[in-house]
Protein backbone atom coordinates (compact mmCIF):
# COMPACT_ATOMS: atom_id res chain seq x y z
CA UNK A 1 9.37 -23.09 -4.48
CA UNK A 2 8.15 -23.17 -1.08
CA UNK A 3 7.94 -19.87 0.02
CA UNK A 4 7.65 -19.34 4.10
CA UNK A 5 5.55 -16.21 4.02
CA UNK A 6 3.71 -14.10 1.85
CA UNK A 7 3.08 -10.36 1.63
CA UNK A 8 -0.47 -9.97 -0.04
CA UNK A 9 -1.50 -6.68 -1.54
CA UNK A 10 -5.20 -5.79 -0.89
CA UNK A 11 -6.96 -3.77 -3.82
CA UNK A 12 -7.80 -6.05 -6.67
CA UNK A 13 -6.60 -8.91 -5.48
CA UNK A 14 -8.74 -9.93 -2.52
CA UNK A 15 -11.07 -7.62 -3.41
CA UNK A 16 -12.23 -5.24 -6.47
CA UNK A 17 -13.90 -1.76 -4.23
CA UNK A 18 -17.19 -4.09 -3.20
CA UNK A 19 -16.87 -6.78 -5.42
CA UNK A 20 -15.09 -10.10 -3.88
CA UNK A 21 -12.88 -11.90 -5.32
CA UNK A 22 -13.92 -15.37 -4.16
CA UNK A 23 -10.49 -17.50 -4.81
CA UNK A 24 -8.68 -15.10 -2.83
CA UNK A 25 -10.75 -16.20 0.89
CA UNK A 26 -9.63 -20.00 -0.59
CA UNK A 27 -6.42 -18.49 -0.97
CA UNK A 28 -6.05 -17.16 2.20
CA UNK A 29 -7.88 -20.36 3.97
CA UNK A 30 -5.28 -22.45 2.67
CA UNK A 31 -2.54 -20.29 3.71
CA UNK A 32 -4.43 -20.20 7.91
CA UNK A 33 -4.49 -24.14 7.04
CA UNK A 34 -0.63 -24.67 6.88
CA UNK A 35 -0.15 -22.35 9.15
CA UNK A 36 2.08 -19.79 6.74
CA UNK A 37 2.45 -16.25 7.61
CA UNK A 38 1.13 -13.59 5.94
CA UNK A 39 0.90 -9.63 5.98
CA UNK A 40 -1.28 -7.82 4.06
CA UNK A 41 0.59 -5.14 2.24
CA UNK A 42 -1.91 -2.48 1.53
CA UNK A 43 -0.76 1.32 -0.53
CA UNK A 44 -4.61 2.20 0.64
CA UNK A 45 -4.00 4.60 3.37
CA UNK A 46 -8.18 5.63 4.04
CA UNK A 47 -8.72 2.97 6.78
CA UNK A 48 -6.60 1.91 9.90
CA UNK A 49 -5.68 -1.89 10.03
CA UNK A 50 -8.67 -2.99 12.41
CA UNK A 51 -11.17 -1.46 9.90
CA UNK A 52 -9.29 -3.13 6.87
CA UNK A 53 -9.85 -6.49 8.95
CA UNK A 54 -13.27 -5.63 10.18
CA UNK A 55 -14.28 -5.31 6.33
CA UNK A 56 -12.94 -8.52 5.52
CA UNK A 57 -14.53 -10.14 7.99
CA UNK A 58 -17.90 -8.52 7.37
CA UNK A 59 -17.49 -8.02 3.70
CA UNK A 60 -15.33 -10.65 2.55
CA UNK A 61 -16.01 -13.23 5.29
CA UNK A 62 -12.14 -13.43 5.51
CA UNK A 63 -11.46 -13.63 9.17
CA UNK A 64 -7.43 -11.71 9.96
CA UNK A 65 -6.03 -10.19 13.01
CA UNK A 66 -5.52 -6.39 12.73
CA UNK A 67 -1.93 -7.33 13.07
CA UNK A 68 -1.59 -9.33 9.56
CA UNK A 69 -2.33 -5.66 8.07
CA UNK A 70 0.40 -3.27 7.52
CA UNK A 71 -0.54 0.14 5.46
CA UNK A 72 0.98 2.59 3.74
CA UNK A 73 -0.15 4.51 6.33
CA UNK A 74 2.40 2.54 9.45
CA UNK A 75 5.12 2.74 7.00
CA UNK A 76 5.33 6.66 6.93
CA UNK A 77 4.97 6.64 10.16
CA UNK A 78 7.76 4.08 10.70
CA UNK A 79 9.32 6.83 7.92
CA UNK A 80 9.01 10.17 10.12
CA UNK A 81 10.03 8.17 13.51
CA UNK A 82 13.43 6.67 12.26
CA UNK A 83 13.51 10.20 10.15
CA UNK A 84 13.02 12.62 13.94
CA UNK A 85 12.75 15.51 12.14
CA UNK A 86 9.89 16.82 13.95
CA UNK A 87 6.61 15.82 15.50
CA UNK A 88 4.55 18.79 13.24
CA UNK A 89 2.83 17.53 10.45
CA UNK A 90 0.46 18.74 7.82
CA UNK A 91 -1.66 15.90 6.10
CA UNK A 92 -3.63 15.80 3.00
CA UNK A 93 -5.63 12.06 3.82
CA UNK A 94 -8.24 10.09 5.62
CA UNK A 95 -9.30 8.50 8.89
CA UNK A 96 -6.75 6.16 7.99
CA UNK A 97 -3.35 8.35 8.01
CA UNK A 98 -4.58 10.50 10.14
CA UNK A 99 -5.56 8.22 13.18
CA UNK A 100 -1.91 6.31 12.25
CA UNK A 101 0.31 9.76 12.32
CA UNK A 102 -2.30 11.21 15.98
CA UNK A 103 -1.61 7.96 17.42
CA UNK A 104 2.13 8.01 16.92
CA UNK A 105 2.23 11.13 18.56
CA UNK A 106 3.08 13.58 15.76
CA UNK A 107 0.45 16.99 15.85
CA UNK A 108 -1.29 18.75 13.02
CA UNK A 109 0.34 21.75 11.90
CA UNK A 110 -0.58 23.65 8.72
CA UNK A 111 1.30 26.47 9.24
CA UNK A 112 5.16 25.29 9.99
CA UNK A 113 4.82 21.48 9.77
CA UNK A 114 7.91 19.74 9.70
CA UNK A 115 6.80 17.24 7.09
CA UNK A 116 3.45 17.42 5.08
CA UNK A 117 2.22 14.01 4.47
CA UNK A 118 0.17 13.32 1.06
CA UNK A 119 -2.32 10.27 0.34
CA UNK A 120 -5.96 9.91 -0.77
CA UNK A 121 -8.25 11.95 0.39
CA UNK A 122 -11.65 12.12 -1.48
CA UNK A 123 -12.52 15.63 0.04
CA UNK A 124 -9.67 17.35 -1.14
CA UNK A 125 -9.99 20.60 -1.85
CA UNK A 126 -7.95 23.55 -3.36
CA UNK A 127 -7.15 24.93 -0.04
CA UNK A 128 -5.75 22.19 1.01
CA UNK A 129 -3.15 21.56 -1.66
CA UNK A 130 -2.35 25.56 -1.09
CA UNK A 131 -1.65 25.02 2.49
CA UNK A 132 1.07 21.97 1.06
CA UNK A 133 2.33 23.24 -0.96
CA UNK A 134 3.20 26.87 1.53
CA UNK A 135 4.32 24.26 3.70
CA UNK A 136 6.71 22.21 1.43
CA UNK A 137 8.02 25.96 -0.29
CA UNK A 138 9.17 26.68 3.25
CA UNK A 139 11.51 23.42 4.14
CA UNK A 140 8.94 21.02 5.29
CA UNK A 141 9.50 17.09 3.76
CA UNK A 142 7.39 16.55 1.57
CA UNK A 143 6.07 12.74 2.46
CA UNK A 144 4.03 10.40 -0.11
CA UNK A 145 1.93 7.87 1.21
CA UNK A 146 2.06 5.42 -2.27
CA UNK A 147 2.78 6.31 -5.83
CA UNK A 148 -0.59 4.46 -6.80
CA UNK A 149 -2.06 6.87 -10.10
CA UNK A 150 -5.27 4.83 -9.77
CA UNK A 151 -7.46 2.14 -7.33
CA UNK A 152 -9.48 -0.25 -8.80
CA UNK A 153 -12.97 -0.86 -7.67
CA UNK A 154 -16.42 -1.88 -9.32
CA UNK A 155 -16.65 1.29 -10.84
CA UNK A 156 -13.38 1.12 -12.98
CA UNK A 157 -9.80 2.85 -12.07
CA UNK A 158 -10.42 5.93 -10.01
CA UNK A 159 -7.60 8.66 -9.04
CA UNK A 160 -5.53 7.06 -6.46
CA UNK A 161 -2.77 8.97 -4.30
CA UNK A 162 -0.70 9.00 -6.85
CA UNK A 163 -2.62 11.42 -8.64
CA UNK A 164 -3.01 14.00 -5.90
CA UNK A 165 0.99 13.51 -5.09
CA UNK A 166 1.66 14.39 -8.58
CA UNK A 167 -0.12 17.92 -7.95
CA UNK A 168 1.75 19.01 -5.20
CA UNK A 169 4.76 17.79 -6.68
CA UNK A 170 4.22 19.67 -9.67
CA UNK A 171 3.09 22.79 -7.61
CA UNK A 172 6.53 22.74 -5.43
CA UNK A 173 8.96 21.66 -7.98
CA UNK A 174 9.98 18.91 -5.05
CA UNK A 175 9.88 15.49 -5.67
CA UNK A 176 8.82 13.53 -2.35
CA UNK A 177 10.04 10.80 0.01
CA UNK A 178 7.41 7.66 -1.91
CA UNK A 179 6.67 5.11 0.99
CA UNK A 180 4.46 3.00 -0.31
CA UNK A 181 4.86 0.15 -2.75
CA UNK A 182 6.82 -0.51 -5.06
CA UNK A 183 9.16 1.48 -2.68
CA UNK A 184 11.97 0.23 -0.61
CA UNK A 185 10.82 1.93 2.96
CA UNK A 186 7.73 -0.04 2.97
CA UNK A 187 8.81 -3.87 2.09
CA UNK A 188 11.43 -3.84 4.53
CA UNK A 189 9.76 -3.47 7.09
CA UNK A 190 7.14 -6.03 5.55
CA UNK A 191 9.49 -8.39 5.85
CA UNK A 192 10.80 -7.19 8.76
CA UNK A 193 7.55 -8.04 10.64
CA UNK A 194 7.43 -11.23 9.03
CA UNK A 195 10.61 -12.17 10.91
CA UNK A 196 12.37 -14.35 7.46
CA UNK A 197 14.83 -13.69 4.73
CA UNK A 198 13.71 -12.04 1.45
CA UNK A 199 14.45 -15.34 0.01
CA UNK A 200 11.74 -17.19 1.41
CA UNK A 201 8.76 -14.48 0.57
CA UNK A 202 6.51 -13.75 -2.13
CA UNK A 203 4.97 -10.86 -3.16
CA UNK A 204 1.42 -11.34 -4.37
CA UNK A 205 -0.64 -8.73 -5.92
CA UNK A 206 -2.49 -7.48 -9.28
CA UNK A 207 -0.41 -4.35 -9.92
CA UNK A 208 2.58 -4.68 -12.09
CA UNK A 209 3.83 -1.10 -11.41
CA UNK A 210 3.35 -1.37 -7.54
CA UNK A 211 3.01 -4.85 -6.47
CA UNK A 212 4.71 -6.44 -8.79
CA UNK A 213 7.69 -3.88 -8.93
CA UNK A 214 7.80 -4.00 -4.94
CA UNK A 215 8.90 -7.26 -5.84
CA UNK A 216 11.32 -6.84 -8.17
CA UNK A 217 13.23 -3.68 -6.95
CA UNK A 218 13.70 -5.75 -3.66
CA UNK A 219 14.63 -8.93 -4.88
CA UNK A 220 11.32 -10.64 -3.44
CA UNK A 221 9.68 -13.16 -5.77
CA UNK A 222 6.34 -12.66 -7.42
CA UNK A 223 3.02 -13.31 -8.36
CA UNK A 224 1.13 -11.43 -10.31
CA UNK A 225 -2.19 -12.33 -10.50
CA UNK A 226 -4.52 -10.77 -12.94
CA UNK A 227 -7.86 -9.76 -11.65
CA UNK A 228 -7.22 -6.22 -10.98
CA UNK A 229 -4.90 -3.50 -12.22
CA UNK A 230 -2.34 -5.47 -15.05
CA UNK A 231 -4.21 -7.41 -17.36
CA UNK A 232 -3.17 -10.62 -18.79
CA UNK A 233 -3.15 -8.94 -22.08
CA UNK A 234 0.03 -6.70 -20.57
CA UNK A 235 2.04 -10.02 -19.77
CA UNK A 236 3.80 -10.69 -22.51
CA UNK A 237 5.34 -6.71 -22.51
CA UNK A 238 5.79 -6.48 -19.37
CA UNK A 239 9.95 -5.06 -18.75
CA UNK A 240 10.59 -7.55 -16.05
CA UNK A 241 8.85 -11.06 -16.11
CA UNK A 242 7.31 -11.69 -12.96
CA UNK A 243 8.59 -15.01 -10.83
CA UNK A 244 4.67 -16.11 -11.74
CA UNK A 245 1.59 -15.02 -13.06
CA UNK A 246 -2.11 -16.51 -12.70
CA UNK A 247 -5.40 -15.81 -14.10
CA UNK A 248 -7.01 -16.86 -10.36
CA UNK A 249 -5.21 -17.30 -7.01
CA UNK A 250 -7.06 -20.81 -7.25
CA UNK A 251 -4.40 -21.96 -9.81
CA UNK A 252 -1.43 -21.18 -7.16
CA UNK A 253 -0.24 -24.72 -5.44
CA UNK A 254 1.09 -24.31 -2.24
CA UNK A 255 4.38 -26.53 -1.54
């Protein structure tokens, strides 16, 4: 089919923590070369959008715009904007949420936030998921930034925000508002920026249960492509086919 845009996840498919993953620059060449948009479609939530493109650039040697990024991180705050509950907000996260939610306008409270906003954050600490979890027992919204239980990088699959989510969620008896992939909140507004129909995009990416499912759940083709999280091992089990699946984005022909 020829598909008009594409939404391209980030984590094991362009890249593996460090490690490249060469067809994906072709990939993305050859998508600059016809002139086909694209947004990156990232549940990572630690860096802003001109950091994510400043490391592929300097990384990767994939040269983006800021603009063909769109985080997890944008998407809650698109979330808590169309939501106007409150500006107060109480974040477990990095550079990356936080400079997103500051920048938006919204101001750190720990005591009586009006939502508390959960991602990855490799300096959690105890005290911090206390402070949540006070929050969350007293009527703030409790906000996830991706339902990711792991990230892959050269080391192997390491907790993702999924993981910490789950702890708060298990310490409030609250389930939370998910933003991120495979959610709802997040592709529409993918496609959204995109400016075309469902129809006419695909969702690429190596996670079956976030990529993948993103996808499905929101009637967006796929292709699952399986150098990162879903091995090709998992195919043939899988509970919903994807539209496609490749070993290598060099095996996808463009239209």
């Amino acid at each position: 089919m020829d598909y008009q845009g594409y939404l391209i996840d980030l984590d094991g498919t362009v890249y593996l923590g460090k490690q490249p993953i060469p067809a994906a620059k072709r990939f993305v060449e050859k998508l600059q070369a016809a002139k086909i948009p694209f947004l990156f479609v990232t549940n990572n939530t630690t860096k802003t959008p001109t950091d994510v493109a400043n490391r592929l650039k300097n990384e990767f040697a994939i040269e983006v715009p800021a603009s063909t990024v769109y985080t997890a991180s944008l998407a809650t705050v698109d979330f808590m904007k169309t939501d106007n509950k409150g500006k107060r907000v109480y974040v477990i996260g990095e550079g990356g949420l936080k400079t997103a939610i500051a920048e938006a306008g919204f101001i750190e409270d720990k005591t009586n936030p009006d939502y508390v906003v959960v991602g990855l954050d490799s300096q959690v600490t105890y005290e911090k998921f206390v402070e949540a979890t006070f929050a969350i027992q007293k009527g703030a919204t409790f906000i996830g930034t991706n339902p990711d239980k792991n990230l892959p990088n050269e080391r192997g699959l390491v907790p993702g925000a999924g993981s910490i989510i789950a702890l708060v969620e298990t310490a409030t008896q609250t389930k939370p508002v998910m933003i991120g992939k495979p959610n709802a909140i997040i592709i529409e507004k993918a496609v959204e920026i995109l400016g075309l129909h469902k129809e006419a995009v695909l969702m690429v990416g190596d996670n079956y249960e976030t990529d993948i499912q993103a996808g499905i759940a929101n009637r967006i083709d796929t292709l699952l492509v399986t150098t990162g999280f879903t091995p090709a091992t998992a195919v043939p089990s899988l509970p919903e086919a994807p539209t496609h699946v490749v070993a290598s984005l060099d095996e996808w022909e463009f239209n």
